[in-house]
N, C-alpha and C. Protein backbone atom coordinates (compact mmCIF):
# COMPACT_ATOMS: atom_id res chain seq x y z
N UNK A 1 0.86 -1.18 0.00
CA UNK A 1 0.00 0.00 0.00
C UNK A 1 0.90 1.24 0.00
N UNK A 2 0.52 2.30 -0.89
CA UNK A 2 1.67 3.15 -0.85
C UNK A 2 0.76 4.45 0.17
N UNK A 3 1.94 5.92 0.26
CA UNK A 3 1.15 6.16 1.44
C UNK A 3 0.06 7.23 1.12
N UNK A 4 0.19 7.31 -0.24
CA UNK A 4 -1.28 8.07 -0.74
C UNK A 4 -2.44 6.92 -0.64
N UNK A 5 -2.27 6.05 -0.95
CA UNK A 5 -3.48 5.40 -0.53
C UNK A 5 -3.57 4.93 1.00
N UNK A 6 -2.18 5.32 1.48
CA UNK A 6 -2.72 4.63 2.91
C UNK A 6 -3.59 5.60 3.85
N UNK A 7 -3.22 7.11 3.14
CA UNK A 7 -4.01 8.63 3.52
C UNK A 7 -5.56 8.75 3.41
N UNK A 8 -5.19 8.33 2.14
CA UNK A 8 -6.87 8.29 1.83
C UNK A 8 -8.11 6.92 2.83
N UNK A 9 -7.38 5.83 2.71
CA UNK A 9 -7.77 5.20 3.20
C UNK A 9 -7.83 5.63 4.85
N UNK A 10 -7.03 6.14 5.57
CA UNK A 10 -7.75 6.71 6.67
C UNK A 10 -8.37 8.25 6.77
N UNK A 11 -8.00 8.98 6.20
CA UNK A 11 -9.26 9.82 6.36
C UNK A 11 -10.58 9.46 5.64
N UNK A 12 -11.06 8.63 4.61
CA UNK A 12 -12.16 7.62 4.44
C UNK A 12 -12.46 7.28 6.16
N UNK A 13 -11.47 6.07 6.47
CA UNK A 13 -11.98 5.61 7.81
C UNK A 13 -12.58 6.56 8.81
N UNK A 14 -11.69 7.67 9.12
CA UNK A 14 -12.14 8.24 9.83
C UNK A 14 -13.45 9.18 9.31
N UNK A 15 -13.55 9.87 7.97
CA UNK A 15 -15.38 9.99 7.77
C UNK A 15 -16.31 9.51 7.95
N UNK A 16 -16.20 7.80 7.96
CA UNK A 16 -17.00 6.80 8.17
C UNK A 16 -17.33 6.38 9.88
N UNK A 17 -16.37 7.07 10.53
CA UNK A 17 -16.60 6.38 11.36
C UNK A 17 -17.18 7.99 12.40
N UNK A 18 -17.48 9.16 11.66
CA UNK A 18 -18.06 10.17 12.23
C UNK A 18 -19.60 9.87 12.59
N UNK A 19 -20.12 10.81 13.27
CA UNK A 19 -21.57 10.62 13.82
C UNK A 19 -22.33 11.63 12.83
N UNK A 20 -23.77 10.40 12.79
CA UNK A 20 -24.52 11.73 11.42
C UNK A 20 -25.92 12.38 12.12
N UNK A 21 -25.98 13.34 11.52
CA UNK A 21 -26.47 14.70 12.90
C UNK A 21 -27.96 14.73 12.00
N UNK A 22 -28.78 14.18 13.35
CA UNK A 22 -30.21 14.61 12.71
C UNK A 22 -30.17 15.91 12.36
N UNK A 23 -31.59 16.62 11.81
CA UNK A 23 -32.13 18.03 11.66
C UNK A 23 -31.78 18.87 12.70
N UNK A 24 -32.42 18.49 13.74
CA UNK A 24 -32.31 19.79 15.32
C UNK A 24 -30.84 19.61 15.88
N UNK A 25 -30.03 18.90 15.73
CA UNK A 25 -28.65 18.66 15.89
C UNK A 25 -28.03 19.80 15.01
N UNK A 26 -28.08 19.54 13.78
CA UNK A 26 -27.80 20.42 12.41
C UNK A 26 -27.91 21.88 12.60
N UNK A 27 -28.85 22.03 12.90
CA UNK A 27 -29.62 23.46 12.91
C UNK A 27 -28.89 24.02 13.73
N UNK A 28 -28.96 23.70 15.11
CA UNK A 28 -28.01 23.97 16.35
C UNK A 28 -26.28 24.40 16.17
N UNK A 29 -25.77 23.21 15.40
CA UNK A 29 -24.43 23.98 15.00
C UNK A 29 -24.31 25.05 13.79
N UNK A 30 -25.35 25.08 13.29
CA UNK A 30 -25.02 25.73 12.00
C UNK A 30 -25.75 27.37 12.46
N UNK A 31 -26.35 27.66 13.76
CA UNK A 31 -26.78 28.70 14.22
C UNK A 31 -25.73 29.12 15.00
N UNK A 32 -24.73 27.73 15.86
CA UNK A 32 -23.51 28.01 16.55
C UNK A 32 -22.83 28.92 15.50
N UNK A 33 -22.31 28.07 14.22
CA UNK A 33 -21.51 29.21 14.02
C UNK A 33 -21.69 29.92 13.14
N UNK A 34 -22.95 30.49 12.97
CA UNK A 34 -23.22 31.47 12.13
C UNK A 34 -23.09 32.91 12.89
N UNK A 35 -23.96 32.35 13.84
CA UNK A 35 -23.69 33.30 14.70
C UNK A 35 -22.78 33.83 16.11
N UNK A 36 -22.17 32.82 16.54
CA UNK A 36 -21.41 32.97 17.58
C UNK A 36 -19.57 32.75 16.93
N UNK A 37 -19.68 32.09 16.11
CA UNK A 37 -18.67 31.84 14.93
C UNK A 37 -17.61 30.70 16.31
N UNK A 38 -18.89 29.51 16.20
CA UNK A 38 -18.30 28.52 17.68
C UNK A 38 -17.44 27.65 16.38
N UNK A 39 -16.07 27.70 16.46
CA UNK A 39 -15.32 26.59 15.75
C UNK A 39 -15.51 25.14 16.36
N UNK A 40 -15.87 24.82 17.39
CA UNK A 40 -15.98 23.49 17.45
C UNK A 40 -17.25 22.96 16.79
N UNK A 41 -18.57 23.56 16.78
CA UNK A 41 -19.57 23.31 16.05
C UNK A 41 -19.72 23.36 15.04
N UNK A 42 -18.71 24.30 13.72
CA UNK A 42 -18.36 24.36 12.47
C UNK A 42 -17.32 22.55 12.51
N UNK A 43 -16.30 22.69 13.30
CA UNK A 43 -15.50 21.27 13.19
C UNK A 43 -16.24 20.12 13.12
N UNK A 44 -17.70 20.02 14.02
CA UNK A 44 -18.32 18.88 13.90
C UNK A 44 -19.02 18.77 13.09
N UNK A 45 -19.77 19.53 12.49
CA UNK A 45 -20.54 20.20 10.74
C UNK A 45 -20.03 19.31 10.14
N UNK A 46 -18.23 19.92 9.71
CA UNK A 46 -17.87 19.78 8.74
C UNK A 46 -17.31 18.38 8.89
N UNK A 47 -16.81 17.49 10.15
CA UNK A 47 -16.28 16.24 10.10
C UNK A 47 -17.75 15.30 9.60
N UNK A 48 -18.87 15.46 10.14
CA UNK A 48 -20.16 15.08 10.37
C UNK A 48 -20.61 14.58 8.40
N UNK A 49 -19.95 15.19 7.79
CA UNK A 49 -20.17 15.38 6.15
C UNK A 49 -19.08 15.51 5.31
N UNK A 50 -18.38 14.94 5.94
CA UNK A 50 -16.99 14.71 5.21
C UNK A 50 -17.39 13.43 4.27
N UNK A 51 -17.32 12.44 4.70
CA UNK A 51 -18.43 11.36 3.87
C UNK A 51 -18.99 11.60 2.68
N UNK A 52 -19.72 12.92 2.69
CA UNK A 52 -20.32 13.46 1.41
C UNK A 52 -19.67 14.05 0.57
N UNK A 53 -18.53 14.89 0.86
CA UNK A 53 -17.58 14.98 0.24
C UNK A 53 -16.65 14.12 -0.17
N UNK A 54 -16.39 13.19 0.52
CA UNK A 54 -15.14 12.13 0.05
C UNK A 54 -15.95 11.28 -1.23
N UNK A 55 -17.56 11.45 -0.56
CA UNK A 55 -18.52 10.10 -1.92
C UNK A 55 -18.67 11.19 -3.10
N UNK A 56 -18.52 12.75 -3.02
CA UNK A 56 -18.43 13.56 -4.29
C UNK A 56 -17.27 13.42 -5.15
N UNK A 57 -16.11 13.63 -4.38
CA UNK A 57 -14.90 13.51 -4.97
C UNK A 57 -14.53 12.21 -5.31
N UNK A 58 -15.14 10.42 -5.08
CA UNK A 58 -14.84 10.03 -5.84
C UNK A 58 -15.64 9.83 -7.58
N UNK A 59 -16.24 10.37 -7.47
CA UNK A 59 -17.41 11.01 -9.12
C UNK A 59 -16.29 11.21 -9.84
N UNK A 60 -15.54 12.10 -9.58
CA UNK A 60 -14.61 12.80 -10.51
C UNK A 60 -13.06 11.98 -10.74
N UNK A 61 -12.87 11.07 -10.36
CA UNK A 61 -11.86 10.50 -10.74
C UNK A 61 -11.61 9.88 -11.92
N UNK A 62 -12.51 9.95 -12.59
CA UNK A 62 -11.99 9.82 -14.03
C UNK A 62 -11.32 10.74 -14.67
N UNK A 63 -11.29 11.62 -14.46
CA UNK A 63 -10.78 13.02 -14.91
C UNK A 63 -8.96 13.07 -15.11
N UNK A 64 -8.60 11.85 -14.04
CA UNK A 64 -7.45 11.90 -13.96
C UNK A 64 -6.45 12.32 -12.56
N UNK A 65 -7.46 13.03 -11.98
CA UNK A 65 -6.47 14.23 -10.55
C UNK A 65 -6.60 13.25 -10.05
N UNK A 66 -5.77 12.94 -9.04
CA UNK A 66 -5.16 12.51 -7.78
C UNK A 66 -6.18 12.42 -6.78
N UNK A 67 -6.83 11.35 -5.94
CA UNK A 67 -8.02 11.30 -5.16
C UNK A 67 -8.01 12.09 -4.05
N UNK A 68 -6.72 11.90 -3.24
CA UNK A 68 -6.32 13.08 -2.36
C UNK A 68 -6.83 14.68 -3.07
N UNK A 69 -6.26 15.35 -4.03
CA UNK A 69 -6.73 16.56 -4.33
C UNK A 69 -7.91 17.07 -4.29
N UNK A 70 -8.91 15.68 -5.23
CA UNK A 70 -9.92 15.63 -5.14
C UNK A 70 -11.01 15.93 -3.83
N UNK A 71 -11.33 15.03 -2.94
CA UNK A 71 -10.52 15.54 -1.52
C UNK A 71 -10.50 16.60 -0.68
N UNK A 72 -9.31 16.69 -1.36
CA UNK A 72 -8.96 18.16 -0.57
C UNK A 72 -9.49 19.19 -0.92
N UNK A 73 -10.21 19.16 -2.16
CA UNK A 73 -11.15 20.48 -2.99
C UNK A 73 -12.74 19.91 -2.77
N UNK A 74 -13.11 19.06 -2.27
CA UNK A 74 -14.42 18.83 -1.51
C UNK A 74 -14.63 18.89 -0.51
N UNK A 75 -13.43 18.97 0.58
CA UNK A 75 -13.56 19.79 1.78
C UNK A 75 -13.34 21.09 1.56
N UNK A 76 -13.09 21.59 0.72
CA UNK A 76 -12.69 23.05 0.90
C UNK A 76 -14.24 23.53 0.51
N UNK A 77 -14.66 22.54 -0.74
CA UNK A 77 -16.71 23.06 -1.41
C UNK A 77 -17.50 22.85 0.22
N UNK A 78 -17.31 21.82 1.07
CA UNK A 78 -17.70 21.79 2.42
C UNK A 78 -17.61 23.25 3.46
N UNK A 79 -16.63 23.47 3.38
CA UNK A 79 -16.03 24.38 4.49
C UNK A 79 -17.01 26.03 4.11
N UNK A 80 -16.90 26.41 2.32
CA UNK A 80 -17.80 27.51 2.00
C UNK A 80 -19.20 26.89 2.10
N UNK A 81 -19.64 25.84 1.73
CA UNK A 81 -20.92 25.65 2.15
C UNK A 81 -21.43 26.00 3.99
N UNK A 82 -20.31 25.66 4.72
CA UNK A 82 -20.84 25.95 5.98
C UNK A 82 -20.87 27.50 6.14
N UNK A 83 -19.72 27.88 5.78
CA UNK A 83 -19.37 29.41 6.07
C UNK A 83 -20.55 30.75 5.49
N UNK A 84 -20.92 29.86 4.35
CA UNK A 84 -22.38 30.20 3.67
C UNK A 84 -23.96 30.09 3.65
N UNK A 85 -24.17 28.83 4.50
CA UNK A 85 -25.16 27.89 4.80
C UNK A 85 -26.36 28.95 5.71
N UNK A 86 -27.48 29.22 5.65
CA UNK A 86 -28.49 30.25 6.04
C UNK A 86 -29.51 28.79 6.83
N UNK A 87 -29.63 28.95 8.26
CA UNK A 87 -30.17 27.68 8.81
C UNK A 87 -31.77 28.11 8.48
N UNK A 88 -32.02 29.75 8.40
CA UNK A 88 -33.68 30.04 8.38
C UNK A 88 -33.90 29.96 6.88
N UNK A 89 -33.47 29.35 6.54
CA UNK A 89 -34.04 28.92 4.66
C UNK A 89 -34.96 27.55 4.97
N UNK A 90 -34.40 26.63 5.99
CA UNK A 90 -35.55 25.38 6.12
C UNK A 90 -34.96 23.94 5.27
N UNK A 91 -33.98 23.88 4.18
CA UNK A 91 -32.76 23.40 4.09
C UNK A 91 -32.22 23.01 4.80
N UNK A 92 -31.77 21.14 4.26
CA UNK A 92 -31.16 20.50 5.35
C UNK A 92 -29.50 20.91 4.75
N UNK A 93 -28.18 21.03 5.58
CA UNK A 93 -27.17 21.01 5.36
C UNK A 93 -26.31 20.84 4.15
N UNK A 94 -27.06 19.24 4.02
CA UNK A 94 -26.43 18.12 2.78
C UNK A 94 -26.74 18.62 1.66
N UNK A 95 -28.20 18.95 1.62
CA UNK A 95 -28.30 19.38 0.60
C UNK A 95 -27.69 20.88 -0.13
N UNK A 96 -28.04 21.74 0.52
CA UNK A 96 -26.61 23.26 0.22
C UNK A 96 -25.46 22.50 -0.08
N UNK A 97 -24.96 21.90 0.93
CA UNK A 97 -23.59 21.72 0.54
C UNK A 97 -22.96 21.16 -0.84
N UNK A 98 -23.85 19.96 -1.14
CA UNK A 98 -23.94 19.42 -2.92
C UNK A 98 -23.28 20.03 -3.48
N UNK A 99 -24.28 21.41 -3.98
CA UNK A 99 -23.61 22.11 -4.68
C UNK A 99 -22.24 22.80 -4.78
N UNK A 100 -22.14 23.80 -3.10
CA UNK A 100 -20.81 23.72 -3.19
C UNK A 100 -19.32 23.04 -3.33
N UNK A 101 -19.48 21.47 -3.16
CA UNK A 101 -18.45 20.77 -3.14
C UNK A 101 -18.55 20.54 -4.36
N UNK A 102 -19.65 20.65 -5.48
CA UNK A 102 -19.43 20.25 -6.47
C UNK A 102 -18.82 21.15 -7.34
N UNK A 103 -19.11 22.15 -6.74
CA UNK A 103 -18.54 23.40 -7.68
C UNK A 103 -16.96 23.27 -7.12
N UNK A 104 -16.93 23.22 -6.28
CA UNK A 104 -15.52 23.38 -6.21
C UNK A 104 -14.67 21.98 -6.86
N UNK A 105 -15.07 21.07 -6.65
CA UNK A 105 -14.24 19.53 -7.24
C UNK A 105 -14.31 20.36 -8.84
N UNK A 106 -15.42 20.72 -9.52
CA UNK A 106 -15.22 20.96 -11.17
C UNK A 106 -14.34 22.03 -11.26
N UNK A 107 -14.24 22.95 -10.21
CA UNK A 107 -13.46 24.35 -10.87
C UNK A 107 -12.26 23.47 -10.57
N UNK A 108 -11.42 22.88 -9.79
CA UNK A 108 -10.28 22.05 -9.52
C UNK A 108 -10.07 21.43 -10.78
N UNK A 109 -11.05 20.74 -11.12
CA UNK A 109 -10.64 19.90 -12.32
C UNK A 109 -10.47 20.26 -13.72
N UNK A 110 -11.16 21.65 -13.85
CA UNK A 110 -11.34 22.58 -15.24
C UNK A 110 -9.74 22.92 -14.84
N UNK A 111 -9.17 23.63 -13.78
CA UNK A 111 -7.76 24.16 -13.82
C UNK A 111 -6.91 23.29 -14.31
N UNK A 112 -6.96 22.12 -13.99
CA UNK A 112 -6.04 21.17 -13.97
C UNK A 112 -5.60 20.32 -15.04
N UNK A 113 -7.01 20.54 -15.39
CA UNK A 113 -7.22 19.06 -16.95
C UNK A 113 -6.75 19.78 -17.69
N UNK A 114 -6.19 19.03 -18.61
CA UNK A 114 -5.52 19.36 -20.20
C UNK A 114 -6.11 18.17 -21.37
N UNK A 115 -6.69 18.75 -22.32
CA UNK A 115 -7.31 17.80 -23.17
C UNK A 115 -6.21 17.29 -24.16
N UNK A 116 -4.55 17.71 -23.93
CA UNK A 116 -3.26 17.24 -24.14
C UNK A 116 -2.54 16.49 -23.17
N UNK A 117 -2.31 14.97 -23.72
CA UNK A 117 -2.18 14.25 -22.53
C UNK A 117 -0.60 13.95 -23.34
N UNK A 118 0.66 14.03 -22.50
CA UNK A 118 1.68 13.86 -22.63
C UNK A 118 2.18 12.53 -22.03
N UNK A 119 2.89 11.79 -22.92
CA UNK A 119 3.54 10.68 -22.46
C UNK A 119 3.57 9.93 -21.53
């Protein structure tokens, strides 16, 4: 096992093995830090749905990038989804967030890709 996959394979583990936050759980941190700007309740948000990001970013691996990057640009679509996320819209979490991780995995992959593939 080399140690990009041994990376991935535990931060996988450890997404999987996070706790998944009903509605009134949800609501609660995402009012924490909207408004009190509580980093531990943004940390549990965002560990809480890491999962959803790691199951976005593997979509895009055909593309070619590196699963790690991948990854690492679906936590980052995570992190503006929270920083953005409006709890009085009535919107569950997961769903806002979609979009942002998705936008961010494609703008990653539009930079990156070359429809010239070298040797």
């Amino acid at each position: 096992m080399t140690l990009q996959t041994a990376r991935e394979f535990s931060l996988t583990r450890t997404a999987m093995k996070a706790e998944l936050l009903d509605a009134e759980t949800e609501l609660e941190l995402a009012y924490a830090w909207r408004d009190k700007r509580d980093e531990a309740a943004l940390h549990r948000l965002i560990t809480a749905y890491m999962r959803l990001a790691i199951s976005m970013a593997g979509k895009f691996k055909r593309y070619g990038a590196p699963m790690n990057d991948l990854i690492q640009e679906a936590g980052l679509g995570l992190m503006k989804a929270a920083d953005k996320f409006d709890p009085d819209r009535g919107v569950r979490f997961s769903t806002y967030a979609v979009w942002w991780i998705k936008a961010s995995i494609q703008d990653h992959v539009m930079r990156n890709w070359s429809m010239v593939r070298t040797g």
